[in-house]
Protein backbone atom coordinates (compact mmCIF):
# COMPACT_ATOMS: atom_id res chain seq x y z
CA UNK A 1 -6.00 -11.56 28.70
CA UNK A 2 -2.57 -10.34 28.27
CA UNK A 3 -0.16 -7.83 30.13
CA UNK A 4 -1.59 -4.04 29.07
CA UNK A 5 2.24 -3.04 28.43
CA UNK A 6 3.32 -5.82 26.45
CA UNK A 7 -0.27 -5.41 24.75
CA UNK A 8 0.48 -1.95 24.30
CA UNK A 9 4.12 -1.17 23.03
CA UNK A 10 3.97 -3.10 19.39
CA UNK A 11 1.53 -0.71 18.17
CA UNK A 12 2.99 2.04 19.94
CA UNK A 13 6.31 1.47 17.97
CA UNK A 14 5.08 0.81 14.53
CA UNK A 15 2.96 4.34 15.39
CA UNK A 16 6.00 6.13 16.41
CA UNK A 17 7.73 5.14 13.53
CA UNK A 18 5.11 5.69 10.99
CA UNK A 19 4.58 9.51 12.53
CA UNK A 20 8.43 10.50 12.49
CA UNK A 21 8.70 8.98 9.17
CA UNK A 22 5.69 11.33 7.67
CA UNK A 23 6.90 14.40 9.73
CA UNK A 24 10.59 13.55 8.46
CA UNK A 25 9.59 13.00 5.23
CA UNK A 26 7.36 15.86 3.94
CA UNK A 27 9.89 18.23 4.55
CA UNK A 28 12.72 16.21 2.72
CA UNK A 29 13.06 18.68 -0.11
CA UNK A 30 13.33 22.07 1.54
CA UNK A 31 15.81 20.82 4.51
CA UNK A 32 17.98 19.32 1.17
CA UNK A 33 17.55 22.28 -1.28
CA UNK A 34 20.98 22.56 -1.89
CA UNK A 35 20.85 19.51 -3.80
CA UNK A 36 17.93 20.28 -5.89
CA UNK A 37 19.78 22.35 -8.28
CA UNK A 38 22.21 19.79 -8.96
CA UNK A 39 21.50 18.32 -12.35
CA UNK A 40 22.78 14.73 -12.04
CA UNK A 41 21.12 14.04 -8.59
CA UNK A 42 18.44 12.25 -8.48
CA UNK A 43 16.30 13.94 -5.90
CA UNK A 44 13.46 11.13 -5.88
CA UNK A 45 15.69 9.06 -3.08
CA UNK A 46 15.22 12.04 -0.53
CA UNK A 47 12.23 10.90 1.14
CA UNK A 48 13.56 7.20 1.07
CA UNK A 49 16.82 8.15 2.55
CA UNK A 50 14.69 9.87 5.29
CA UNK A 51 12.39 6.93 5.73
CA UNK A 52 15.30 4.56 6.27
CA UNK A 53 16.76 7.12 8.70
CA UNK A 54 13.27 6.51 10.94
CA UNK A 55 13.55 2.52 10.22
CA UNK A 56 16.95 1.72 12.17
CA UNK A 57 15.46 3.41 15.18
CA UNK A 58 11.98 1.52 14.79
CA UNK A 59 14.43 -1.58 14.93
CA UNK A 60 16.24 -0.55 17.63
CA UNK A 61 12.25 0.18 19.35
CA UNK A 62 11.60 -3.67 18.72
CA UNK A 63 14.17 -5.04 20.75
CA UNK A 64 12.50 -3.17 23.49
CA UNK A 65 9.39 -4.72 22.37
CA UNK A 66 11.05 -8.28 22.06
CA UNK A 67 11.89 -7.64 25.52
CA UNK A 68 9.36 -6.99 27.07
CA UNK A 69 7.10 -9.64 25.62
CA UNK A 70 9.43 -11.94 26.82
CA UNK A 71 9.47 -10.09 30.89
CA UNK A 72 5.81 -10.39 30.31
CA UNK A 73 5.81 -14.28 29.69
CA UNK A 74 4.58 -14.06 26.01
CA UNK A 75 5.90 -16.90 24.28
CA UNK A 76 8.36 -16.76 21.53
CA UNK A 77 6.57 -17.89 18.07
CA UNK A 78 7.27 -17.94 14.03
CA UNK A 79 4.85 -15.24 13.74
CA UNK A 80 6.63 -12.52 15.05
CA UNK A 81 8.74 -12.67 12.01
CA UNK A 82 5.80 -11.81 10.03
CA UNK A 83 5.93 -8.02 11.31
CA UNK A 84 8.54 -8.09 8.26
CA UNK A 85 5.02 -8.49 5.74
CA UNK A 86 3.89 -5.47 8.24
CA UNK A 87 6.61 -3.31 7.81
CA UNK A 88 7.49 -3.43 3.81
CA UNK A 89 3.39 -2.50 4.05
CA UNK A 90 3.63 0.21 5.88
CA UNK A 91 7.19 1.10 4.06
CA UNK A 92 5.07 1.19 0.50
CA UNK A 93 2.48 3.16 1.98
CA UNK A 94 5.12 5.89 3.50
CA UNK A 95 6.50 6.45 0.04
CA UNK A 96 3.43 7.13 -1.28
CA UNK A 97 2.93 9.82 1.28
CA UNK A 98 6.22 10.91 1.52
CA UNK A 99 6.06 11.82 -2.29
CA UNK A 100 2.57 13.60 -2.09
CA UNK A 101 3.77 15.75 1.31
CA UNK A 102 7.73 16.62 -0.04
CA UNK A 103 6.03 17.65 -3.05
CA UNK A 104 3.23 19.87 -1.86
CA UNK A 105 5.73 21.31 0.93
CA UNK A 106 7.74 23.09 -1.70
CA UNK A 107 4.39 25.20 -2.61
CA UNK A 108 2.57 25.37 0.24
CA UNK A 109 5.04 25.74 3.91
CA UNK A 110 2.21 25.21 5.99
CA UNK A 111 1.30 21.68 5.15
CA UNK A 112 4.27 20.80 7.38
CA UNK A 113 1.63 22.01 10.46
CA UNK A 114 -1.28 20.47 9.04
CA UNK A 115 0.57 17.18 8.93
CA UNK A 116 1.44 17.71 12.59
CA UNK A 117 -1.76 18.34 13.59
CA UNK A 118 -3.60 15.30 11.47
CA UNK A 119 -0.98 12.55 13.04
CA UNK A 120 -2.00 14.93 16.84
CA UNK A 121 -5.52 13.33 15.90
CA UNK A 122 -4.52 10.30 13.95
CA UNK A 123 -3.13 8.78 16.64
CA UNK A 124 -6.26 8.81 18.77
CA UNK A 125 -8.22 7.66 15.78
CA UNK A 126 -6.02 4.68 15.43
CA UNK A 127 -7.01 1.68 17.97
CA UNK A 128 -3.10 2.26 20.08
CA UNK A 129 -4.58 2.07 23.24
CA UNK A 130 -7.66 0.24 23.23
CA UNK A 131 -9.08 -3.17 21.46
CA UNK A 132 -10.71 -2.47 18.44
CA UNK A 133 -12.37 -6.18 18.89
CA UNK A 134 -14.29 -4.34 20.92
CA UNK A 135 -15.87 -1.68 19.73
CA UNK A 136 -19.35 -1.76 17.24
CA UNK A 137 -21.05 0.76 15.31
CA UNK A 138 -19.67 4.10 13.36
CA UNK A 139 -16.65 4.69 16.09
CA UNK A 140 -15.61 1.40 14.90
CA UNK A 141 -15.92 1.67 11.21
CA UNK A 142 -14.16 4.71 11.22
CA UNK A 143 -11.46 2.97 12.69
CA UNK A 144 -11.46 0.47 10.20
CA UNK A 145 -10.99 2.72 7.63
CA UNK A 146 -8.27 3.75 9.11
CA UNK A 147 -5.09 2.20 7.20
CA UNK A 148 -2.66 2.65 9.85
CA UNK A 149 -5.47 0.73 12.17
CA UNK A 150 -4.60 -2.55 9.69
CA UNK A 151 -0.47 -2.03 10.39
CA UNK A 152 -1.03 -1.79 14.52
CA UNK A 153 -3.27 -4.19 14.52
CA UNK A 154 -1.01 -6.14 12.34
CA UNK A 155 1.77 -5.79 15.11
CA UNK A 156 -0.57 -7.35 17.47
CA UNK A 157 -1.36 -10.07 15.62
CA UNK A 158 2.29 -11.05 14.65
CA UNK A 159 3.39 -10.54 18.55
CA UNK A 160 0.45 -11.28 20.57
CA UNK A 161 -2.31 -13.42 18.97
CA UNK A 162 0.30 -14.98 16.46
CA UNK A 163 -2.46 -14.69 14.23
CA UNK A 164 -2.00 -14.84 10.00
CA UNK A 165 -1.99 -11.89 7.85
CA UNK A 166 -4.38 -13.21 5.32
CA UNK A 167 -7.14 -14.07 8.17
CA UNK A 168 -9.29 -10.79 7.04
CA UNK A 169 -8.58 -10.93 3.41
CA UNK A 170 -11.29 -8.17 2.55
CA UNK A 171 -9.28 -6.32 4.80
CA UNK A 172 -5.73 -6.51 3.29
CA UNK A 173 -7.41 -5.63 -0.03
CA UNK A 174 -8.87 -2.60 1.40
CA UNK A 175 -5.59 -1.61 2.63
CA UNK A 176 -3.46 -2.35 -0.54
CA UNK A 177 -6.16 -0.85 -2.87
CA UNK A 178 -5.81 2.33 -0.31
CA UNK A 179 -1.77 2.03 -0.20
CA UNK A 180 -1.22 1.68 -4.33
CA UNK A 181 -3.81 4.52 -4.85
CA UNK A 182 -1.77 6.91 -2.49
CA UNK A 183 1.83 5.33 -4.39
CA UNK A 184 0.96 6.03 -7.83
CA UNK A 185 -0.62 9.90 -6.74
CA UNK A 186 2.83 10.40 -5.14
CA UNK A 187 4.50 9.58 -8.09
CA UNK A 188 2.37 11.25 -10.67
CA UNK A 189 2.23 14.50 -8.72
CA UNK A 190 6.11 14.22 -7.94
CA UNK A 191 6.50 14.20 -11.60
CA UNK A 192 4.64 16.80 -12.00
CA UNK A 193 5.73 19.25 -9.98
CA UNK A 194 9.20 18.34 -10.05
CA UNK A 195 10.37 20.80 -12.52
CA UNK A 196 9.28 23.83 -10.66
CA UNK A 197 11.61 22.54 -7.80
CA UNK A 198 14.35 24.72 -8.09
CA UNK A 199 12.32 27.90 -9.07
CA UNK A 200 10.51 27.72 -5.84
CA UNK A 201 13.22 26.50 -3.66
């Protein structure tokens, strides 16, 4: 029932930016080694800065999204400001990651390839271009398990079916129990590893 493009490009660009962020991201600490010997700097903002490097081009991405919707005769509502709840989700769950990747990167070089390759298949087992409403059965669960399947389809609901956030609340849970689990093993295995840093490096 609505234009395939304008149906489309919101989850396209909240994919896009969640993909350049990780790939960004997990290699935060060897492209800035020069800075890991320093004493006084605190290193734990590298894969933030990098994240908010990705996020001004993701905003930049919705004004062509804003654009089309409009070319495409989908009306203007409130709830397109609630891609903002979207974003500071997805934002939380990047840190998490960022941490765990940056961190194992130092050790092991070739997670950098192994990341490409897992967002090569993520993004065809997250529901970008086609309606997970319409799918049953393991396909679809998988899906669902998917936590960047909760942020797309959270872009669709903010700029298509201006639909609220809390409407699956079993949902949400499962994503915030999923996003603070993968937070607090970033920062525990950042700590950890940490002090080994400059050896490495």
């Amino acid at each position: 029932g609505y234009p395939f493009l304008a149906w489309l490009i919101p989850s396209q660009a909240v994919w896009t930016f969640f993909a350049e962020s990780v790939s960004f991201s997990s290699i935060t600490f060897i492209e800035y080694s020069y800075l890991i010997k320093k004493v006084n700097f605190k290193i734990s903002i590298l894969p933030i800065v990098k994240i908010f490097s990705t996020i001004f081009v993701h905003l930049i991405f919705l004004v062509v999204v804003v654009i089309v919707l409009l070319v495409s005769k989908i009306p203007f509502s409130l709830y397109w400001f609630q891609f903002l709840y979207y974003l500071f989700s997805l934002f939380v769950l990047l840190l998490g990651l960022s941490w765990v990747l940056s961190s194992l990167t130092v050790f092991i070089r070739d997670v950098t390839q192994v990341v490409q390759i897992v967002l090569s298949f993520g993004m065809w087992l997250t529901p970008i271009f086609w309606d997970i409403n319409g799918m049953t059965g393991k396909f679809r669960f998988v899906l669902m398990a998917n936590p960047m399947t909760y942020i797309t389809e959270g872009y669709r609901k903010s700029f298509i079916y201006h639909t609220p956030f809390w409407d699956k609340p079993l949902w949400t849970l499962y994503f915030w129990g999923f996003t603070i689990i993968i937070l607090f093993l970033g920062i525990l295995m950042f700590k950890k590893l940490k002090p080994h840093f400059a050896d490495v490096l």
